[in-house]
Protein backbone atom coordinates (compact mmCIF):
# COMPACT_ATOMS: atom_id res chain seq x y z
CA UNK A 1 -22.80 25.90 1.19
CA UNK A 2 -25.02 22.95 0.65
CA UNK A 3 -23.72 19.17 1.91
CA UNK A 4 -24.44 16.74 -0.34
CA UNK A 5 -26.44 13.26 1.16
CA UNK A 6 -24.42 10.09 0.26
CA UNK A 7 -26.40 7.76 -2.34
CA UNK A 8 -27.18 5.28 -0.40
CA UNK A 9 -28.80 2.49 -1.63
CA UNK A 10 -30.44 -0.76 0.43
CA UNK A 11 -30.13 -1.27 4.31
CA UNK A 12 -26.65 -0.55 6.38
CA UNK A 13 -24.24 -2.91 6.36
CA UNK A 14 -23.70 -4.77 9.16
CA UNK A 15 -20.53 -3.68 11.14
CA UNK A 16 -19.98 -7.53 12.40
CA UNK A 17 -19.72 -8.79 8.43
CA UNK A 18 -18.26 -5.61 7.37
CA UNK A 19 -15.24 -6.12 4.80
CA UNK A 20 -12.33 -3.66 4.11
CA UNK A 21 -11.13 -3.44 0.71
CA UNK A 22 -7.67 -1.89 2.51
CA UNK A 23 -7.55 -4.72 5.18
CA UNK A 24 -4.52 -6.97 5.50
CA UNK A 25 -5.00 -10.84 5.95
CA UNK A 26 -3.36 -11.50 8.76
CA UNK A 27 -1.61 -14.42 8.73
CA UNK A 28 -1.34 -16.98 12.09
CA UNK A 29 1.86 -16.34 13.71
CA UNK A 30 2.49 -19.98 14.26
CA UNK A 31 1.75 -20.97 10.58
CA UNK A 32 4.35 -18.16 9.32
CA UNK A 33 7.03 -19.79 11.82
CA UNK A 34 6.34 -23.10 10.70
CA UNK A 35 6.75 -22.30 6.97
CA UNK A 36 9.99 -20.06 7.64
CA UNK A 37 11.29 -23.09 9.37
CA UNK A 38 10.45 -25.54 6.20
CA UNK A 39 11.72 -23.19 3.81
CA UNK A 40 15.23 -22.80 5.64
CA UNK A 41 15.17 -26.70 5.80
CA UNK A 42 14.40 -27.42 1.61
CA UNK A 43 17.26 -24.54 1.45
CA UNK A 44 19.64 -26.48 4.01
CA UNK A 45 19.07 -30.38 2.14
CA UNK A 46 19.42 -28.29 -1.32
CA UNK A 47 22.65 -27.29 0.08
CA UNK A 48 23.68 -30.42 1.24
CA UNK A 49 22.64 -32.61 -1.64
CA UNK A 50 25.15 -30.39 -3.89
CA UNK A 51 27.79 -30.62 -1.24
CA UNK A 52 27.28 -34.55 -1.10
CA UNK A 53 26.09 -35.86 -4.30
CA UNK A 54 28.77 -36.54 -6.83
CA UNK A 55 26.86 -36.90 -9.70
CA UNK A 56 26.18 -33.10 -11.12
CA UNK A 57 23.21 -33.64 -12.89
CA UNK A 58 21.75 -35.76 -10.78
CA UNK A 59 22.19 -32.91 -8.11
CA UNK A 60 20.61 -30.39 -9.66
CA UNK A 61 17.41 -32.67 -10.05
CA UNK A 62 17.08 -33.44 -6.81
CA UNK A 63 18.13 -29.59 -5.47
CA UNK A 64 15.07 -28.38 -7.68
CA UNK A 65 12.88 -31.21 -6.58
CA UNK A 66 13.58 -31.12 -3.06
CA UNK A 67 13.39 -26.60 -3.02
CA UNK A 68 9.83 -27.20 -5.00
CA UNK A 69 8.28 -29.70 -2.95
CA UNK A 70 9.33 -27.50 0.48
CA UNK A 71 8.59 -24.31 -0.84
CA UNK A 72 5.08 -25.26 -1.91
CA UNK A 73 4.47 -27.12 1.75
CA UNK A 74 5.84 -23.91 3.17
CA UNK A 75 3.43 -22.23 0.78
CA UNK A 76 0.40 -24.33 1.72
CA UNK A 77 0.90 -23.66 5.43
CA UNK A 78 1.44 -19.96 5.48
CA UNK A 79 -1.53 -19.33 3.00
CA UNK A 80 -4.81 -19.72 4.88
CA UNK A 81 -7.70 -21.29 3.12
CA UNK A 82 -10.52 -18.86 2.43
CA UNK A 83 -13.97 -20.35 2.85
């Protein structure tokens, strides 16, 4: 039984800048809490802006603005910047 060589091509790779193609970003602990906490608080003023406001258009405006602006914050945090 013969073992076939790999085709290698070109110097090693380093080990220190090696990259996995099946490695999972790992996200900061802290910077997960912080957007689970802002996206529990855009749900929470949604909430309470349709409890409060009488106005039913009106409410829904402000429920969608106030969800989209803390759901992209939240998004912003817990997404780290490559590069």
């Amino acid at each position: 039984m013969r073992m076939r060589l790999p085709d290698v091509r070109g110097p090693a790779p380093d080990p220190a800048t090696r990259h996995d193609r099946d490695a999972v970003a790992r996200l900061p602990v802290a910077n997960a809490v912080a957007a689970v906490v802002i996206t529990i608080a855009a749900l929470a003023a949604s909430i309470t802006v349709l409890l409060v406001m009488p106005g039913q258009l009106e409410a829904l405006g402000t429920v969608v603005a106030l969800a989209g602006s803390g759901f992209t914050l939240a998004a912003k945090i817990a997404v780290p910047r490559s590069g």
